[in-house]
PDB file of N, CA and C in Angstrom:
ATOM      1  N   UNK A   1      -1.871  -9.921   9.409  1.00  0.00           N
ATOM      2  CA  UNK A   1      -2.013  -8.655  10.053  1.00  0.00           C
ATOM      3  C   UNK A   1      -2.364  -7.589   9.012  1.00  0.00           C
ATOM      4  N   UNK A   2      -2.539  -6.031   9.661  1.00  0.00           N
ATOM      5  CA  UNK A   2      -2.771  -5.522   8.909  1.00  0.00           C
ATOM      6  C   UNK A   2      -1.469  -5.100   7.771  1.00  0.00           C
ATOM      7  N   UNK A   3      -2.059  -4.167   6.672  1.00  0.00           N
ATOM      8  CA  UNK A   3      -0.948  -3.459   5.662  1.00  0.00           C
ATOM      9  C   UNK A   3      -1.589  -2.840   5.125  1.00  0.00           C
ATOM     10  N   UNK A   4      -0.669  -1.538   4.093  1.00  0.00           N
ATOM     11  CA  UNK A   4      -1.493  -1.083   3.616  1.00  0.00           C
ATOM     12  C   UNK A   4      -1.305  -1.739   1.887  1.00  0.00           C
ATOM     13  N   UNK A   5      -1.966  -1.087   1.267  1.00  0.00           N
ATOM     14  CA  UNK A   5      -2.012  -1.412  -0.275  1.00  0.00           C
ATOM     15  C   UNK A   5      -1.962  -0.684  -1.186  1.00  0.00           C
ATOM     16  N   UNK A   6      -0.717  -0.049  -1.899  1.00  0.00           N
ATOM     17  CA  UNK A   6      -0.749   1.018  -2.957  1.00  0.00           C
ATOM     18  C   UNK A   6      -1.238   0.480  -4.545  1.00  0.00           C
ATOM     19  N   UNK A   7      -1.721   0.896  -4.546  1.00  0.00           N
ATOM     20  CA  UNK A   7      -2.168   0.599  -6.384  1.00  0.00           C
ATOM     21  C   UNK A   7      -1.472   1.474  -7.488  1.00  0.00           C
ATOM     22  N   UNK A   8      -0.587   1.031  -8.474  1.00  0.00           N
ATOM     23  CA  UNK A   8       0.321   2.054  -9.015  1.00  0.00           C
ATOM     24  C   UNK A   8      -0.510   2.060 -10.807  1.00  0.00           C
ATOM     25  N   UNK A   9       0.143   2.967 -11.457  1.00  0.00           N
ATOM     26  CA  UNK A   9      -0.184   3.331 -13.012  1.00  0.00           C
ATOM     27  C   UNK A   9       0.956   2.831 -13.572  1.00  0.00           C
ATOM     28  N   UNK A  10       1.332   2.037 -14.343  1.00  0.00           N
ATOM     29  CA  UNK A  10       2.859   2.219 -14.434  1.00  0.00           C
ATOM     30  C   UNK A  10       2.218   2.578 -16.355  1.00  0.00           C
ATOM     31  N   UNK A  11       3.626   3.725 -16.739  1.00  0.00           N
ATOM     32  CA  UNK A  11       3.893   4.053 -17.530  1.00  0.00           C
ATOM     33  C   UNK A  11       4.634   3.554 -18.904  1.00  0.00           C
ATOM     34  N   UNK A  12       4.762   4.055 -19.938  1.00  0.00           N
ATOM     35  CA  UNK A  12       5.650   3.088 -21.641  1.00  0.00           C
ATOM     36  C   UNK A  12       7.186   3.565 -20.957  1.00  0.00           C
ATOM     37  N   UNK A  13       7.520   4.654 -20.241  1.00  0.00           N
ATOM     38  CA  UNK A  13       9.109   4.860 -20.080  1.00  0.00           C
ATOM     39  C   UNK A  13       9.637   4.419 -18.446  1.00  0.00           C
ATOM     40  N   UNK A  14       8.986   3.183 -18.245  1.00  0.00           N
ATOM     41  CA  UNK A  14       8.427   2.653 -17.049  1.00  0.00           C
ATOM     42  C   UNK A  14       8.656   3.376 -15.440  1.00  0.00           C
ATOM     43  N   UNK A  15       8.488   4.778 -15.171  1.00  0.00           N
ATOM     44  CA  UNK A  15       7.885   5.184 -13.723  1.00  0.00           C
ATOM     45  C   UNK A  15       6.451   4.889 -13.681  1.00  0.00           C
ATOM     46  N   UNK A  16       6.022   4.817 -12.842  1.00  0.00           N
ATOM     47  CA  UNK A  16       4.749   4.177 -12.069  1.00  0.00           C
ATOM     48  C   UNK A  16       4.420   5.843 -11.109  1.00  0.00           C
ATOM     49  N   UNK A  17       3.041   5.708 -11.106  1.00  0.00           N
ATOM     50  CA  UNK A  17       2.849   7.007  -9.682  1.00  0.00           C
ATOM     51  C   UNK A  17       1.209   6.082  -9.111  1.00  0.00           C
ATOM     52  N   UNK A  18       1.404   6.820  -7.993  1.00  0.00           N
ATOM     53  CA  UNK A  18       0.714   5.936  -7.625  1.00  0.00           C
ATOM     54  C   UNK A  18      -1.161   6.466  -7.649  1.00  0.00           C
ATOM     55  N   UNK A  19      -2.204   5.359  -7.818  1.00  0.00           N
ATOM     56  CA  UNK A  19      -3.257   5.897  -8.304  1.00  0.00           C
ATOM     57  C   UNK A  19      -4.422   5.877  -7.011  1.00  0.00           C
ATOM     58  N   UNK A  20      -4.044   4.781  -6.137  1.00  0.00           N
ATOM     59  CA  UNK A  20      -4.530   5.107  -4.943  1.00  0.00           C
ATOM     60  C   UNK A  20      -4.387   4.214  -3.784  1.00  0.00           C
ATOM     61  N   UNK A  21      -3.951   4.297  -2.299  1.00  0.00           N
ATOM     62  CA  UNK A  21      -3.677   4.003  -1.131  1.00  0.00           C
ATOM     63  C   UNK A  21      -4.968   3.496  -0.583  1.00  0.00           C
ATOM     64  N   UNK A  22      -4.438   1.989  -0.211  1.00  0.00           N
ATOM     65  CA  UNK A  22      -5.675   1.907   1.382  1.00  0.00           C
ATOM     66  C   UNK A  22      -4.944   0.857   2.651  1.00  0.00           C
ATOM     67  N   UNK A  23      -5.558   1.180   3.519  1.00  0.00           N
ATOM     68  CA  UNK A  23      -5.198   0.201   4.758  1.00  0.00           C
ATOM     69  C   UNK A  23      -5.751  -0.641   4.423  1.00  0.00           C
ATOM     70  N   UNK A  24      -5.563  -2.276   4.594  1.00  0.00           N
ATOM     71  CA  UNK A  24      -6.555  -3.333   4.901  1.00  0.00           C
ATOM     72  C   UNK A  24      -6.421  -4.052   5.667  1.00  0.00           C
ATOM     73  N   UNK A  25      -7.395  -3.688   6.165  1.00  0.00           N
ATOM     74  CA  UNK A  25      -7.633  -4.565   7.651  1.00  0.00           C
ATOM     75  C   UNK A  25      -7.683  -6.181   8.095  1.00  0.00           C
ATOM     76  N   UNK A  26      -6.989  -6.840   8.239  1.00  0.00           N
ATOM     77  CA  UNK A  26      -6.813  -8.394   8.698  1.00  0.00           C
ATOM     78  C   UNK A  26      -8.167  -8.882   9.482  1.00  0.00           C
ATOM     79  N   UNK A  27      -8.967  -8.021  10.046  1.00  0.00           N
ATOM     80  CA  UNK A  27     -10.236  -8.303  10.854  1.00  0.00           C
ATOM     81  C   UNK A  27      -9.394  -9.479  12.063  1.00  0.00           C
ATOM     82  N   UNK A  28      -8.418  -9.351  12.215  1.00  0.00           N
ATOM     83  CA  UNK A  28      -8.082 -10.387  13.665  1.00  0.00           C
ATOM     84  C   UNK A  28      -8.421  -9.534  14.889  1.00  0.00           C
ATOM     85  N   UNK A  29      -8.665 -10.359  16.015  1.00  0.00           N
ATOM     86  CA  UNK A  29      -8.395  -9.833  17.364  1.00  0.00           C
ATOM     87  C   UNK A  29      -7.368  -9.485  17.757  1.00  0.00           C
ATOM     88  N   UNK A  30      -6.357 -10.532  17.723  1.00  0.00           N
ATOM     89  CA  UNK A  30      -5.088  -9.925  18.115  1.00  0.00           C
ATOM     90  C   UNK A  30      -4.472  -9.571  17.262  1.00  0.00           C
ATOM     91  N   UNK A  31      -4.562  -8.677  16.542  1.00  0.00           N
ATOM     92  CA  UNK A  31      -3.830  -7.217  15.659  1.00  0.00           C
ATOM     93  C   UNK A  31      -4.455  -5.650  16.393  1.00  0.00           C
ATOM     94  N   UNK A  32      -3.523  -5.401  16.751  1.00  0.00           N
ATOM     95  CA  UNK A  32      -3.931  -4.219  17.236  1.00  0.00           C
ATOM     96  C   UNK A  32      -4.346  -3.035  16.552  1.00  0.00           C
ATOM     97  N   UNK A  33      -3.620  -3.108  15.508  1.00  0.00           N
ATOM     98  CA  UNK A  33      -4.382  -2.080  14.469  1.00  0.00           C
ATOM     99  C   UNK A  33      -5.983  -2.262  14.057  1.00  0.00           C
ATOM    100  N   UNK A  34      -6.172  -3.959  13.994  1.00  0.00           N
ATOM    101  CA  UNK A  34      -7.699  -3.969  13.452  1.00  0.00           C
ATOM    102  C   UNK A  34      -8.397  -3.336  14.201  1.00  0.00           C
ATOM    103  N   UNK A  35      -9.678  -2.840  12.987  1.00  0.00           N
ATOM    104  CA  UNK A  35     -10.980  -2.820  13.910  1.00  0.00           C
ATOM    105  C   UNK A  35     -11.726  -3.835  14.751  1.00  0.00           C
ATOM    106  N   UNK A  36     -11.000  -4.970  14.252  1.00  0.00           N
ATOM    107  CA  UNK A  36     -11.795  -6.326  15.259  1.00  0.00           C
ATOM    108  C   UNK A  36     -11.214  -6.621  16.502  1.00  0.00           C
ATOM    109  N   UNK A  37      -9.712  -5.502  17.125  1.00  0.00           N
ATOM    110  CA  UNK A  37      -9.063  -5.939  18.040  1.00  0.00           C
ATOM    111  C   UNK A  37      -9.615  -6.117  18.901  1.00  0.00           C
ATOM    112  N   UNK A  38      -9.567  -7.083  20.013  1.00  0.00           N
ATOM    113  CA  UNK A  38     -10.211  -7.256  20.892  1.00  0.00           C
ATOM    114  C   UNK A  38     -10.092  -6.113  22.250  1.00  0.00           C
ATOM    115  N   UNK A  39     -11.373  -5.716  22.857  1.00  0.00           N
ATOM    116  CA  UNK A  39     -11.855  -4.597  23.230  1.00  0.00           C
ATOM    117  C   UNK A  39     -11.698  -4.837  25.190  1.00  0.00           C
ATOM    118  N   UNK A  40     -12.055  -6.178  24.884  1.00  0.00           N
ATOM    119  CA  UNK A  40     -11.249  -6.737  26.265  1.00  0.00           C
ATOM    120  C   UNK A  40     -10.240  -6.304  26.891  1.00  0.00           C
ATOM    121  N   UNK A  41     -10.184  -6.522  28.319  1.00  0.00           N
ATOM    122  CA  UNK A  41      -8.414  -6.252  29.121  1.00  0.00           C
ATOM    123  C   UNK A  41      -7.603  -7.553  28.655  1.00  0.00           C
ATOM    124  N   UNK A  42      -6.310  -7.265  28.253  1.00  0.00           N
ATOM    125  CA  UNK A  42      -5.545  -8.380  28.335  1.00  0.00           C
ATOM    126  C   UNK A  42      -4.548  -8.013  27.884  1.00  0.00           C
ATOM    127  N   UNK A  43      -3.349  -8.703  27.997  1.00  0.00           N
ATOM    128  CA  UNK A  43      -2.055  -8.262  27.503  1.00  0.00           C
ATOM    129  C   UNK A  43      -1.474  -7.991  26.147  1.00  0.00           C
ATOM    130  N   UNK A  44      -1.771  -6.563  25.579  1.00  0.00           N
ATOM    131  CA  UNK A  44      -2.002  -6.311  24.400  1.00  0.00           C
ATOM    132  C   UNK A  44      -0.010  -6.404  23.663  1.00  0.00           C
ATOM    133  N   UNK A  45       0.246  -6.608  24.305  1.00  0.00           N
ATOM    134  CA  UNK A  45       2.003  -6.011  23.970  1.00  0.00           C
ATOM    135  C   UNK A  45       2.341  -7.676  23.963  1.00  0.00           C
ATOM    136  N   UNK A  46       1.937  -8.541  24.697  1.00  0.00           N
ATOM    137  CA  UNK A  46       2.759  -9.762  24.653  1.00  0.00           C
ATOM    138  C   UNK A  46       1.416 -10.721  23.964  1.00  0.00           C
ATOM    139  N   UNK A  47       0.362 -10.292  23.523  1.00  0.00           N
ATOM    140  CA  UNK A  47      -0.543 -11.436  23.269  1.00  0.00           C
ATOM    141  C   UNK A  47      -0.717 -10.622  21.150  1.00  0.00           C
ATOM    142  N   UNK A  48      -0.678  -9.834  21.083  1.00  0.00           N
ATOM    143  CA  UNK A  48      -1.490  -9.146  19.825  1.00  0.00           C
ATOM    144  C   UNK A  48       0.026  -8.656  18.898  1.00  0.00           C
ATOM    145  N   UNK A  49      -0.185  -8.478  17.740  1.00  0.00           N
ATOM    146  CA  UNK A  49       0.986  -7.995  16.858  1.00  0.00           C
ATOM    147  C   UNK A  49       0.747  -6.431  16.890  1.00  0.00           C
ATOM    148  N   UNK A  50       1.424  -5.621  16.957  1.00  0.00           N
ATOM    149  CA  UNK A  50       2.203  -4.174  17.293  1.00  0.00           C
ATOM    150  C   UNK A  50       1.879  -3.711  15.979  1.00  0.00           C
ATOM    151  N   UNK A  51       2.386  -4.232  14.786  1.00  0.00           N
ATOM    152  CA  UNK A  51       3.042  -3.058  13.694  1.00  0.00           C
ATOM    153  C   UNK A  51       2.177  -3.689  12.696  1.00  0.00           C
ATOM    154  N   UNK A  52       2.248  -3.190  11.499  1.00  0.00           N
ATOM    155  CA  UNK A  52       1.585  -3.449  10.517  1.00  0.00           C
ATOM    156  C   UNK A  52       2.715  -4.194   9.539  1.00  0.00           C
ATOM    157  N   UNK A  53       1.692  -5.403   8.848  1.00  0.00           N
ATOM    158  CA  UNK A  53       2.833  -5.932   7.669  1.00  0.00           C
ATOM    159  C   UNK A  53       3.931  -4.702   6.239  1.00  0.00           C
ATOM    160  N   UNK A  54       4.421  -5.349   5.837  1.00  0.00           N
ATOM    161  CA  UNK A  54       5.478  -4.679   4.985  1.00  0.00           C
ATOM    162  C   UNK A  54       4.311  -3.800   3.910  1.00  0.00           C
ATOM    163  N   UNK A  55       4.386  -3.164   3.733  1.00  0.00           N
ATOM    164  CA  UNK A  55       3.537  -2.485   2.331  1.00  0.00           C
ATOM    165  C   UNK A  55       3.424  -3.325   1.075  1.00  0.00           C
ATOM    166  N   UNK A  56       2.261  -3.219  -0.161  1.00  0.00           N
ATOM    167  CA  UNK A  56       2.150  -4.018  -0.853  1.00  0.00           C
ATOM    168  C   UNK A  56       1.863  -3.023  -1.555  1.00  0.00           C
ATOM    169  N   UNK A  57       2.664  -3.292  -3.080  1.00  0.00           N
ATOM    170  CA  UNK A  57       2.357  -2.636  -4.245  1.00  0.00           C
ATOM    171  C   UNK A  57       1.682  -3.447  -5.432  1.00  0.00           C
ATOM    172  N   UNK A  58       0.697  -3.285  -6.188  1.00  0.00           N
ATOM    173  CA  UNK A  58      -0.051  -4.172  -7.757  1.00  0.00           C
ATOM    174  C   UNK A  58       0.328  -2.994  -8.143  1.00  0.00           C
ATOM    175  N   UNK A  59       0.467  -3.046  -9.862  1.00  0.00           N
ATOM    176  CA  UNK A  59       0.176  -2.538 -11.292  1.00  0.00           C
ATOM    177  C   UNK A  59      -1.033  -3.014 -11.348  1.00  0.00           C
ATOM    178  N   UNK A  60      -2.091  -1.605 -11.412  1.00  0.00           N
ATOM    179  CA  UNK A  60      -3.147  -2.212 -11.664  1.00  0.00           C
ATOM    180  C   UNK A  60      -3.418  -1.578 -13.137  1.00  0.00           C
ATOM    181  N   UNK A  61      -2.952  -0.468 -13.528  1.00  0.00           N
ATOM    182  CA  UNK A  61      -3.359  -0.393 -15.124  1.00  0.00           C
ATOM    183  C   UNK A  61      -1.856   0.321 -15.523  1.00  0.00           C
ATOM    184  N   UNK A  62      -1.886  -0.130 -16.610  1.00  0.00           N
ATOM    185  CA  UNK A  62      -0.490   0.346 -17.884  1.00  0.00           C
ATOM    186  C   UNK A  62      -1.230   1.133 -18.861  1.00  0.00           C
ATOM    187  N   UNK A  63      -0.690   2.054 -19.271  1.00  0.00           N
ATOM    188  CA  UNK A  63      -0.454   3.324 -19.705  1.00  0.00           C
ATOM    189  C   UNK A  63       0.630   3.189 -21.457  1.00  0.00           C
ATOM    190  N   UNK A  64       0.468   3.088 -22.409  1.00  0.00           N
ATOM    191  CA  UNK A  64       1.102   3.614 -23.846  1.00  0.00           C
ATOM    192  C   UNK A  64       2.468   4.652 -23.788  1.00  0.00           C
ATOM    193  N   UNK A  65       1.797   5.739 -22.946  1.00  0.00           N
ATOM    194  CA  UNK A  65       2.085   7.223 -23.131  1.00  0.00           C
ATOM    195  C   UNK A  65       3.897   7.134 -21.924  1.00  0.00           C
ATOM    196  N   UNK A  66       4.519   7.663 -22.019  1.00  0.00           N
ATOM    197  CA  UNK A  66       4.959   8.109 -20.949  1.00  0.00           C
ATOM    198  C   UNK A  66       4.341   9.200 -19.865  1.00  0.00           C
ATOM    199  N   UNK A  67       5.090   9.508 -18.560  1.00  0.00           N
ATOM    200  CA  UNK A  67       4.398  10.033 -17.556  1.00  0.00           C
ATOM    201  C   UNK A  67       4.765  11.464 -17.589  1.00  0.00           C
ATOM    202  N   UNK A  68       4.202  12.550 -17.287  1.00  0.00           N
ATOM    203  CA  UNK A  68       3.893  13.613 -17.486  1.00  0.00           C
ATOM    204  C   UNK A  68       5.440  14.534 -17.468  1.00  0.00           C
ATOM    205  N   UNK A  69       6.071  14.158 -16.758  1.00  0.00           N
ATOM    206  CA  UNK A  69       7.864  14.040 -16.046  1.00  0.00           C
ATOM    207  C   UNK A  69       8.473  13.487 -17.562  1.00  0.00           C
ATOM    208  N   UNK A  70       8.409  12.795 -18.398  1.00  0.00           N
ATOM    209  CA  UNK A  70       9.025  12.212 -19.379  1.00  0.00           C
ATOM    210  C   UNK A  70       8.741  12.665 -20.801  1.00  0.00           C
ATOM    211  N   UNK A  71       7.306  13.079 -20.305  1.00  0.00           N
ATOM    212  CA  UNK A  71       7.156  13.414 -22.264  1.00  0.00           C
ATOM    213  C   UNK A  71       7.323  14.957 -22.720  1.00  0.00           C
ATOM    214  N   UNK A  72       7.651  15.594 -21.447  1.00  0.00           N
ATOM    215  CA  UNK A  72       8.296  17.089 -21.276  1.00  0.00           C
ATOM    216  C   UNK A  72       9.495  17.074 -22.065  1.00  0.00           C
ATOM    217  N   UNK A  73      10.057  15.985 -22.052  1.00  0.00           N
ATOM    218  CA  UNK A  73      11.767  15.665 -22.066  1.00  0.00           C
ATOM    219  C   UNK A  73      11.918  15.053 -23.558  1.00  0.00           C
ATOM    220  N   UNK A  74      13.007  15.478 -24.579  1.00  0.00           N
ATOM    221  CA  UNK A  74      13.156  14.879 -25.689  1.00  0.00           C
ATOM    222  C   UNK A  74      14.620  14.541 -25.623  1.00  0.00           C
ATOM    223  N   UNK A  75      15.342  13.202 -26.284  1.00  0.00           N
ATOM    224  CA  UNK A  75      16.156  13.312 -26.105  1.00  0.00           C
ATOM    225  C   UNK A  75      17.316  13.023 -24.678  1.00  0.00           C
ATOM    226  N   UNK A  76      16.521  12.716 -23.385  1.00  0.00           N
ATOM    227  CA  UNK A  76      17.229  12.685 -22.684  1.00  0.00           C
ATOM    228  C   UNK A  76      17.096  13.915 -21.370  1.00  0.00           C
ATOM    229  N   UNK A  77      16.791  14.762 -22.323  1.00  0.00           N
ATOM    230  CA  UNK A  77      17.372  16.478 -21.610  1.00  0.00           C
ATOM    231  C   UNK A  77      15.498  17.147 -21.201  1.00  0.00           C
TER     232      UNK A  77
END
């Protein structure tokens, strides 16, 4: 089914932010979210899946530096 897909930065003082969001589409008929859902009459509640899968996060690039939140900070404080 469908989900969406966050792509994160992760950082050297390891927070992560995220670098960019997408839906992706399963292309099934019976997913109701797809664009391929079927356009037909039919019993969309007892034949097709409702909700979208759990969210999915990758590290897609690492970073040296700490994150903008961390290298403000010396020490802790």
């Amino acid at each position: 089914m469908c989900f969406r897909l966050t792509q994160l930065t992760e950082f050297s003082c390891g927070h992560t932010s995220i670098a960019r969001q997408q839906r992706v589409d399963c292309n099934k008929s019976n997913c109701r979210i797809s664009q391929a859902h079927n356009p037909n009459p039919h019993d969309c509640d007892a034949e097709c899946a409702q909700r979208m899968l759990a969210d999915q996060t990758i590290i897609m690039d690492t970073v040296s530096q700490p994150c903008t939140r961390c290298a403000g900070h010396t020490n802790g404080f």
